[in-house]
PDB file of N, CA and C in Angstrom:
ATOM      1  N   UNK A   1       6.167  -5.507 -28.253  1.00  0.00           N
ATOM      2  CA  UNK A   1       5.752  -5.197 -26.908  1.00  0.00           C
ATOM      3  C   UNK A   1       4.557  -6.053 -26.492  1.00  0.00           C
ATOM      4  N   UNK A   2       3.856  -6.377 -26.903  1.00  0.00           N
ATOM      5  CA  UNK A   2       2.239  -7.301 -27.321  1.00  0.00           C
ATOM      6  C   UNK A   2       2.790  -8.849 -27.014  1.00  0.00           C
ATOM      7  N   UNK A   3       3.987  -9.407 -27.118  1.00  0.00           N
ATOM      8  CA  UNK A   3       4.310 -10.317 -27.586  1.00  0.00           C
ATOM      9  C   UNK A   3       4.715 -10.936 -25.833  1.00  0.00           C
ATOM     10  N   UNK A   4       4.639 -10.110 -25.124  1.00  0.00           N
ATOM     11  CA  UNK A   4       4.812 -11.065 -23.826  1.00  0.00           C
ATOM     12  C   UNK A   4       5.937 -10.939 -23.333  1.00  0.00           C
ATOM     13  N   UNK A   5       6.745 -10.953 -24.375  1.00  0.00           N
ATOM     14  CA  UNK A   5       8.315 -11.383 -24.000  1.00  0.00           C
ATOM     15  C   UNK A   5       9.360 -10.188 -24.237  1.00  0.00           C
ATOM     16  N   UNK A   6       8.675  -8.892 -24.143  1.00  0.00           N
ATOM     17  CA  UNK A   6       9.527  -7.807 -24.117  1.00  0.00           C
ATOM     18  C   UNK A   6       9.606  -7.478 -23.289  1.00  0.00           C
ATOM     19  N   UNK A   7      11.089  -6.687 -23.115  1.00  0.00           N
ATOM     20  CA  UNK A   7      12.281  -6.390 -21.891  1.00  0.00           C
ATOM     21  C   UNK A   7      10.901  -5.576 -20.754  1.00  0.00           C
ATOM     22  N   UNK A   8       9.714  -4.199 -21.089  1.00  0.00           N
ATOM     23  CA  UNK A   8       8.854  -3.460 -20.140  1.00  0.00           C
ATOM     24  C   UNK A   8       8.095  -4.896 -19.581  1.00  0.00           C
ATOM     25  N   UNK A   9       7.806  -5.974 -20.557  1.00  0.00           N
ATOM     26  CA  UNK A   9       6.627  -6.592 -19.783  1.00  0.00           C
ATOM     27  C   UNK A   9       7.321  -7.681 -18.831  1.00  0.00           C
ATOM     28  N   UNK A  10       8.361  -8.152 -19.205  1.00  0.00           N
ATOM     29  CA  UNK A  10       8.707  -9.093 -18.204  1.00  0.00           C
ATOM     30  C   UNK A  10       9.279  -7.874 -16.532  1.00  0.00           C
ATOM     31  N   UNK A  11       9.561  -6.893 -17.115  1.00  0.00           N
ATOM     32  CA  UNK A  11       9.921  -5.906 -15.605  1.00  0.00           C
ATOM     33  C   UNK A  11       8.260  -5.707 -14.666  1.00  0.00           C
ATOM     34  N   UNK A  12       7.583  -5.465 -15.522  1.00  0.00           N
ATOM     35  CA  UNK A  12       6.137  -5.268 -14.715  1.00  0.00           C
ATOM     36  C   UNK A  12       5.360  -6.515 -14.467  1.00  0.00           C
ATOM     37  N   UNK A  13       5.850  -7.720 -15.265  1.00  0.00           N
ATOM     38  CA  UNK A  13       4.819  -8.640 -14.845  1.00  0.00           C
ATOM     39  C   UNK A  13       5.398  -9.665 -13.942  1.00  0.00           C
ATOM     40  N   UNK A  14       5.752  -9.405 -12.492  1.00  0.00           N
ATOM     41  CA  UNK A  14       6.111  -9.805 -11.677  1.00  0.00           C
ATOM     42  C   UNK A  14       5.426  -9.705 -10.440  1.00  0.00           C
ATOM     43  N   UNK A  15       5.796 -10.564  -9.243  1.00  0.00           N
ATOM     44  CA  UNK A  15       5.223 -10.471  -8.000  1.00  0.00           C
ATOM     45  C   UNK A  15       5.718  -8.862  -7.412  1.00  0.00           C
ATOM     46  N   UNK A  16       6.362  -8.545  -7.538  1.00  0.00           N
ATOM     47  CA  UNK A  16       6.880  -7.230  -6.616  1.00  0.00           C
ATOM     48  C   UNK A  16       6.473  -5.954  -7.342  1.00  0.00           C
ATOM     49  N   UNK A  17       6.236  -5.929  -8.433  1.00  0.00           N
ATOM     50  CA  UNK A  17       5.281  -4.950  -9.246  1.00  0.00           C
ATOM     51  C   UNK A  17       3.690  -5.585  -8.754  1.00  0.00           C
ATOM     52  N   UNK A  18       3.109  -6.411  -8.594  1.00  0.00           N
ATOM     53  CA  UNK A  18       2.038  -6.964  -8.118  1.00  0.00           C
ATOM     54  C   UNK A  18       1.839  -6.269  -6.814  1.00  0.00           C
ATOM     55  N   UNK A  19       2.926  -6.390  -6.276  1.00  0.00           N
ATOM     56  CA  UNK A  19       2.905  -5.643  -4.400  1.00  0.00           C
ATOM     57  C   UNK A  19       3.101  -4.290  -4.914  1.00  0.00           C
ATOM     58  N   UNK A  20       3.761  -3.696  -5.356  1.00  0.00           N
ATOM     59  CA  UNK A  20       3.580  -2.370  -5.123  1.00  0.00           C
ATOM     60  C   UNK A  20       2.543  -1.924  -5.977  1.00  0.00           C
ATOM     61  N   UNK A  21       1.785  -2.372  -6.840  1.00  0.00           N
ATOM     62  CA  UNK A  21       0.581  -2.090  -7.494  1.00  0.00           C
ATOM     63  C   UNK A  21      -0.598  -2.099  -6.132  1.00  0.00           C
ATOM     64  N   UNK A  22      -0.569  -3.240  -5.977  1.00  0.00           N
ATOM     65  CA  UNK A  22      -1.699  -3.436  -4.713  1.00  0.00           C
ATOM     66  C   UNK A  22      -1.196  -2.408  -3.550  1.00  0.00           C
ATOM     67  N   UNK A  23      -0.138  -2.035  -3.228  1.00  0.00           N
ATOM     68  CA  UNK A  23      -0.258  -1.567  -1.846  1.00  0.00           C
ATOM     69  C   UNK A  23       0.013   0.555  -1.897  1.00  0.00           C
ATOM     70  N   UNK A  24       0.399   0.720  -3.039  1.00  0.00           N
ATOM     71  CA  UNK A  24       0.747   1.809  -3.855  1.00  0.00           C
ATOM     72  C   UNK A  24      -0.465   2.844  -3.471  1.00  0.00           C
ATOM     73  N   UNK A  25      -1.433   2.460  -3.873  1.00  0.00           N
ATOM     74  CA  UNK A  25      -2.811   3.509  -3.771  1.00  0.00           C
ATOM     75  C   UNK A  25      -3.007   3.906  -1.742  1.00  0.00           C
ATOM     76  N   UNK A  26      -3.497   2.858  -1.314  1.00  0.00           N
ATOM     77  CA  UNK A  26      -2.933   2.757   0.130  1.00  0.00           C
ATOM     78  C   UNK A  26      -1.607   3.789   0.784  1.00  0.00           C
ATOM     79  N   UNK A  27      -0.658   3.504   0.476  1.00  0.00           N
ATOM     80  CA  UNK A  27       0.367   4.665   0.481  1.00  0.00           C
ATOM     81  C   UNK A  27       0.019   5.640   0.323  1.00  0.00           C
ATOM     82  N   UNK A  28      -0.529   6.012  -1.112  1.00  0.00           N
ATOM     83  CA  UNK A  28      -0.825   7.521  -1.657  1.00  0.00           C
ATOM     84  C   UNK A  28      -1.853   8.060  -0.448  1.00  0.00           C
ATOM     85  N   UNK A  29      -3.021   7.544  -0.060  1.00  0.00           N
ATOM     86  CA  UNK A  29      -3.974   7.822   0.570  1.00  0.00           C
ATOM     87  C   UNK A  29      -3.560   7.971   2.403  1.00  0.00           C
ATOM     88  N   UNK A  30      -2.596   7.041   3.108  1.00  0.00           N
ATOM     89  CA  UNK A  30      -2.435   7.492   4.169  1.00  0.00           C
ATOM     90  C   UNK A  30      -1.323   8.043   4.329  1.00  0.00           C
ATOM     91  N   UNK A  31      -0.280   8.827   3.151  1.00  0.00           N
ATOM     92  CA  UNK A  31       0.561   9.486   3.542  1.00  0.00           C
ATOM     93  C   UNK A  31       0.415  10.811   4.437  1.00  0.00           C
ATOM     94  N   UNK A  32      -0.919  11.233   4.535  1.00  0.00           N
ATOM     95  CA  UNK A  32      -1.074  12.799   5.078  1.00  0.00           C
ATOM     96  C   UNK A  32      -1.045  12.153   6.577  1.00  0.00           C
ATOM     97  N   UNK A  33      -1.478  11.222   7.006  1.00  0.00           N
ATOM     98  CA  UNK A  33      -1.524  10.505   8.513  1.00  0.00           C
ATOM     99  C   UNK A  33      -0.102  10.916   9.310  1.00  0.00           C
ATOM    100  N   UNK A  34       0.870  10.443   8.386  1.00  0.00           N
ATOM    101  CA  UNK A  34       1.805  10.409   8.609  1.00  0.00           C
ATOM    102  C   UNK A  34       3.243  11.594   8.327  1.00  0.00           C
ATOM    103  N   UNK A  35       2.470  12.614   7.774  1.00  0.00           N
ATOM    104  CA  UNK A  35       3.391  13.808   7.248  1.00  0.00           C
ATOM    105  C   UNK A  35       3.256  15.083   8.247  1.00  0.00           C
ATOM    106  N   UNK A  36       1.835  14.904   8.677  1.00  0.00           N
ATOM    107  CA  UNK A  36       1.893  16.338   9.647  1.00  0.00           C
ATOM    108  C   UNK A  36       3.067  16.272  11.123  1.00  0.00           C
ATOM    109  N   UNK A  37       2.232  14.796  11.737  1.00  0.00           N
ATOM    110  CA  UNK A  37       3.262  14.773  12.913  1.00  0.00           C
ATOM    111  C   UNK A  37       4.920  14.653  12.269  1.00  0.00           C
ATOM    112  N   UNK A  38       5.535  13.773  11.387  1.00  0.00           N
ATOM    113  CA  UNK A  38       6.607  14.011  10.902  1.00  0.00           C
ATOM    114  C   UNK A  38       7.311  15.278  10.790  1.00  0.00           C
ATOM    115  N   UNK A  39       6.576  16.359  10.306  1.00  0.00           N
ATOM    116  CA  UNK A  39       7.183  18.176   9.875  1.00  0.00           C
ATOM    117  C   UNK A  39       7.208  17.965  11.225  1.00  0.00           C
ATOM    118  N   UNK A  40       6.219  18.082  12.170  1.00  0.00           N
ATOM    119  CA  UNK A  40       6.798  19.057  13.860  1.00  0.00           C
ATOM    120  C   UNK A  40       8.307  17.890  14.357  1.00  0.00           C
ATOM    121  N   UNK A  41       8.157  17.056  14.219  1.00  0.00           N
ATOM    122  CA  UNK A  41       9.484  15.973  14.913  1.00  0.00           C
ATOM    123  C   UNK A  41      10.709  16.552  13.960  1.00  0.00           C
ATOM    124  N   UNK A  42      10.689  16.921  12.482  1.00  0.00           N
ATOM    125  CA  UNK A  42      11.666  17.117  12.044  1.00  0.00           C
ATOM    126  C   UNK A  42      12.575  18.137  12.127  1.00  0.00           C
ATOM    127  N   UNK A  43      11.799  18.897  12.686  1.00  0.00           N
ATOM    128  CA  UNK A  43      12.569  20.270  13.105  1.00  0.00           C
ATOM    129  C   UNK A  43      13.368  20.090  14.519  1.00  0.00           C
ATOM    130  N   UNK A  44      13.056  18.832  14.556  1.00  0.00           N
ATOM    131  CA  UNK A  44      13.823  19.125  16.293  1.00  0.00           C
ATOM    132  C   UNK A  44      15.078  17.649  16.414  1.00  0.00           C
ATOM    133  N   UNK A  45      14.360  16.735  14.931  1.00  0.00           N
ATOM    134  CA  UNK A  45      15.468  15.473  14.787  1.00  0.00           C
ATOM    135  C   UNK A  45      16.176  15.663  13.557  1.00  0.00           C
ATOM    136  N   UNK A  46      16.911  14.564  13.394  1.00  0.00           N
ATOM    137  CA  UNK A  46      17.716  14.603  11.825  1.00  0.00           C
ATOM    138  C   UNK A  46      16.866  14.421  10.940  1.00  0.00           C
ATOM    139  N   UNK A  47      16.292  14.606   9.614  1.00  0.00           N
ATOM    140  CA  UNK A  47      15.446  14.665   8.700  1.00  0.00           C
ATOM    141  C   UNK A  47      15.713  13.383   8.376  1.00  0.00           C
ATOM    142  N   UNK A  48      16.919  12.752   8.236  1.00  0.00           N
ATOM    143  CA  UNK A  48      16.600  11.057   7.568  1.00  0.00           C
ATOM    144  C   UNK A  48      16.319  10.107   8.331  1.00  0.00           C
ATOM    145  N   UNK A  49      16.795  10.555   9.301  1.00  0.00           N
ATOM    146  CA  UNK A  49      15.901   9.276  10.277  1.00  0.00           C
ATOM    147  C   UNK A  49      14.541   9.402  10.855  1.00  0.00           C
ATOM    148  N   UNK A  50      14.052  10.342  10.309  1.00  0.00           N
ATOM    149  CA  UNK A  50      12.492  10.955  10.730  1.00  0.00           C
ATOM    150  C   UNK A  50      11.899  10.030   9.527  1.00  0.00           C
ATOM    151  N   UNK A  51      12.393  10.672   8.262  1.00  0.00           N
ATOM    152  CA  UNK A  51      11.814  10.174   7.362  1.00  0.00           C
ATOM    153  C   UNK A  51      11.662   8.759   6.943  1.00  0.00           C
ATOM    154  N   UNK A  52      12.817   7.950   7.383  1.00  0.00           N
ATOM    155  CA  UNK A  52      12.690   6.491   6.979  1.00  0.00           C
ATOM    156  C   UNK A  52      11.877   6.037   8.421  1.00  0.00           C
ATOM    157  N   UNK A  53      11.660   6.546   9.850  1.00  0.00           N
ATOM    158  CA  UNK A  53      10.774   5.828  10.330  1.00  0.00           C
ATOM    159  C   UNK A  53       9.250   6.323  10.048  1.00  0.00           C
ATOM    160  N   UNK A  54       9.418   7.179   9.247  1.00  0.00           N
ATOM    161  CA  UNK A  54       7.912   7.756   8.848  1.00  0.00           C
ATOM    162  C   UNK A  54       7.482   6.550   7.682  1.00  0.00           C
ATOM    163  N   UNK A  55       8.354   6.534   6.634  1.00  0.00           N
ATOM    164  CA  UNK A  55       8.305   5.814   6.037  1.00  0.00           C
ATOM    165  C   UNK A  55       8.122   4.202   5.918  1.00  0.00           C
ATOM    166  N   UNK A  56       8.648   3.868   6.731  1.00  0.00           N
ATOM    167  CA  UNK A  56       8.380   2.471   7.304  1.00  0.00           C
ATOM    168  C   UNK A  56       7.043   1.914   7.786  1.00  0.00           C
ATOM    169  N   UNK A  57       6.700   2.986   8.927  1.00  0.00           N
ATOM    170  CA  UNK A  57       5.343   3.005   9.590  1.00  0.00           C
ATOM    171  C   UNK A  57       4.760   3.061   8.594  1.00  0.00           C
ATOM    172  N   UNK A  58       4.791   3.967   7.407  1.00  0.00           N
ATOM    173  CA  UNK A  58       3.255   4.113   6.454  1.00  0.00           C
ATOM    174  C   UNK A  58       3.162   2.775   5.548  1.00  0.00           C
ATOM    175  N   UNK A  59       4.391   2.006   5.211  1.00  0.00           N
ATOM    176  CA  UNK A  59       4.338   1.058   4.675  1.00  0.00           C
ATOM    177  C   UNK A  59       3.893   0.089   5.504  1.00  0.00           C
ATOM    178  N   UNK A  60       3.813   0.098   6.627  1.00  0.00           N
ATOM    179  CA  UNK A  60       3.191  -1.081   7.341  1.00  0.00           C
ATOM    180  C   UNK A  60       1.753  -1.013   7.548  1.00  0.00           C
ATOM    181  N   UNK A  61       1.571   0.568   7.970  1.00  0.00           N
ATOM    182  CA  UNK A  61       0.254   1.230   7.598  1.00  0.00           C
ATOM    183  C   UNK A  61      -0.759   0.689   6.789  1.00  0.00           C
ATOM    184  N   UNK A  62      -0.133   0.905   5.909  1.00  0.00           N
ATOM    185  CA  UNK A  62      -1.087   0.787   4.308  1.00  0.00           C
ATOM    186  C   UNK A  62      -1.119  -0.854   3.987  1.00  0.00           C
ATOM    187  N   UNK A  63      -0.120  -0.777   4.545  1.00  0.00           N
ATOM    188  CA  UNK A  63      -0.297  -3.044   3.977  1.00  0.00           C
ATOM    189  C   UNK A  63      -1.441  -3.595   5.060  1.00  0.00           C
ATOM    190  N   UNK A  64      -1.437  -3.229   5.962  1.00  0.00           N
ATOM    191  CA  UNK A  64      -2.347  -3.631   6.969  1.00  0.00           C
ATOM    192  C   UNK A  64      -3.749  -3.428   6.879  1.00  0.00           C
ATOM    193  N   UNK A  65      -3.994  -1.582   6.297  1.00  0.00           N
ATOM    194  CA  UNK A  65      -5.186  -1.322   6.324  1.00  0.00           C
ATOM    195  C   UNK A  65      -5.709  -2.048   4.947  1.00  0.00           C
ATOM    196  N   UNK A  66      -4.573  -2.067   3.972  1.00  0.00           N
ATOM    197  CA  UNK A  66      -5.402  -2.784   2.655  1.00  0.00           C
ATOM    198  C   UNK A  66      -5.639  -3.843   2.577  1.00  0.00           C
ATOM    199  N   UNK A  67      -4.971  -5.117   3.752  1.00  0.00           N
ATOM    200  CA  UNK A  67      -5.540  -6.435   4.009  1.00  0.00           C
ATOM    201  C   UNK A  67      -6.710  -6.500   4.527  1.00  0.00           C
ATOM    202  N   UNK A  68      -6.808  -5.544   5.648  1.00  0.00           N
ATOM    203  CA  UNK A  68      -7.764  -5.223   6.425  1.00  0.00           C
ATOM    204  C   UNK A  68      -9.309  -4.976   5.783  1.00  0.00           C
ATOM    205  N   UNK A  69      -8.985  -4.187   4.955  1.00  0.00           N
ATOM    206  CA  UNK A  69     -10.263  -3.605   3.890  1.00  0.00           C
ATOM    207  C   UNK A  69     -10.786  -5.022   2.699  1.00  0.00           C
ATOM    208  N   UNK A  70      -9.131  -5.812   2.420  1.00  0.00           N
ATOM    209  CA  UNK A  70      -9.814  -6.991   1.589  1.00  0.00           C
ATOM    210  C   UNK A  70     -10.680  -8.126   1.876  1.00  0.00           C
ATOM    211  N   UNK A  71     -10.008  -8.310   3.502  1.00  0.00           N
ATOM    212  CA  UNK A  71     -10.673  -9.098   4.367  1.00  0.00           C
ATOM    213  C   UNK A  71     -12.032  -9.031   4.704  1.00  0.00           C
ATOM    214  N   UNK A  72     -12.237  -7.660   4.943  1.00  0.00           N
ATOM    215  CA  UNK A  72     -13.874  -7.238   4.794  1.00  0.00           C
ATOM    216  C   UNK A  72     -14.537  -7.199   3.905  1.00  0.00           C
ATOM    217  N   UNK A  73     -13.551  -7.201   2.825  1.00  0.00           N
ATOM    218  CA  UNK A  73     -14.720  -6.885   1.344  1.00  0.00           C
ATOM    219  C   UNK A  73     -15.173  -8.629   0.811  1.00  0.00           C
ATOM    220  N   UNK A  74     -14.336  -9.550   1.365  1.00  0.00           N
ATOM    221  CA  UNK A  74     -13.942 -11.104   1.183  1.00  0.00           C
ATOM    222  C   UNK A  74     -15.525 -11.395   2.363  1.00  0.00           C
ATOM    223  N   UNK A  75     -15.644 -10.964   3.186  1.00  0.00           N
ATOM    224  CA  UNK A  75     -16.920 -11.365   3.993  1.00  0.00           C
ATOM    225  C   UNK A  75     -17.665 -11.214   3.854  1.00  0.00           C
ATOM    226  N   UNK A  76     -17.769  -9.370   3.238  1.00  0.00           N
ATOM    227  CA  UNK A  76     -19.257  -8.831   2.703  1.00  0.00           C
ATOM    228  C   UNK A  76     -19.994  -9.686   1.365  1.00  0.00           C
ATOM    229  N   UNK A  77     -18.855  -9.843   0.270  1.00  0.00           N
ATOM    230  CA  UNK A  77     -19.051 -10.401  -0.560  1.00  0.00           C
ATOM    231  C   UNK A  77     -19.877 -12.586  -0.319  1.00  0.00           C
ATOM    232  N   UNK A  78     -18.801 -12.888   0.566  1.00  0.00           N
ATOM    233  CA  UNK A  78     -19.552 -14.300   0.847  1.00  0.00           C
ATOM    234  C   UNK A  78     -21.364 -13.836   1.554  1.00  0.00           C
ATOM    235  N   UNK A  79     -21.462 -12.949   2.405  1.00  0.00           N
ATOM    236  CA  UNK A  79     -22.290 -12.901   3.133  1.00  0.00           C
ATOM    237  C   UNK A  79     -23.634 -12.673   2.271  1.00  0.00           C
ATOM    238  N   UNK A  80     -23.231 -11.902   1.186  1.00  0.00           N
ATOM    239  CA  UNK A  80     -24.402 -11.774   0.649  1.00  0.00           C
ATOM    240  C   UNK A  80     -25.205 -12.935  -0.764  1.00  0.00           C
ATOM    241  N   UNK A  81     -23.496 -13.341  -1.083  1.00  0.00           N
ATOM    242  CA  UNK A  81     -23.686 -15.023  -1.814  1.00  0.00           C
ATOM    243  C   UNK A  81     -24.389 -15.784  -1.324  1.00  0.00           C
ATOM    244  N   UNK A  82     -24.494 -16.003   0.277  1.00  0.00           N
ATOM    245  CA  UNK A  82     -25.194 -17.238   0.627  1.00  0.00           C
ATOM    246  C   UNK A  82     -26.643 -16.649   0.931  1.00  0.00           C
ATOM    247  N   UNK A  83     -26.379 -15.371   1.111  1.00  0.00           N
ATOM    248  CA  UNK A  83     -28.413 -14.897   0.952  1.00  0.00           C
ATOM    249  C   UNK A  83     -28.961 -15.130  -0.194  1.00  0.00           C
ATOM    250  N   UNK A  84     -28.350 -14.716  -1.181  1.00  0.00           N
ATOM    251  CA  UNK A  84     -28.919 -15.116  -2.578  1.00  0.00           C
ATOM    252  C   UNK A  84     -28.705 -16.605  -2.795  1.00  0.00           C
ATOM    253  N   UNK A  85     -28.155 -17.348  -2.561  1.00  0.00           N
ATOM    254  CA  UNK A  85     -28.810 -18.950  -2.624  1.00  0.00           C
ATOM    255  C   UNK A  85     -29.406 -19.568  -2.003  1.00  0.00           C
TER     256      UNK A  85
END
């Protein structure tokens, strides 16, 4: 398993395990955004098409706000590099 080249590590050590690693926590955190208004719409639409546009939105959600947050953390970080030199 150590060796690099076993069947778990080549499945996880990829770009798309990379994306859902990075965007995963994000998800977890703005799913409540997106679950309350969902329950009142679902009672009155079909449950799967509630859910995959709920779903969609939060994935766009979360990719956005976590660029959003890197982008800032990418400025804060230069901003205070060039004070200290």
């Amino acid at each position: 398993m150590y060796s690099f080249r076993s069947y778990p590590v080549r499945i996880l050590d990829n770009r798309i395990s990379g994306l859902l690693g990075r965007y995963s926590y994000a998800v977890y955190l703005n799913q409540f955004i997106f679950i309350g208004p969902a329950i009142k719409v679902v009672t009155k639409q079909n449950f799967w098409q509630v859910s995959c546009i709920m779903l969609a939105g939060l994935i766009i959600f979360s990719v956005i706000t976590t660029e959003l947050i890197h982008a800032f953390t990418v400025r804060i970080s230069q901003h205070y590099r060039q004070k200290e030199a």
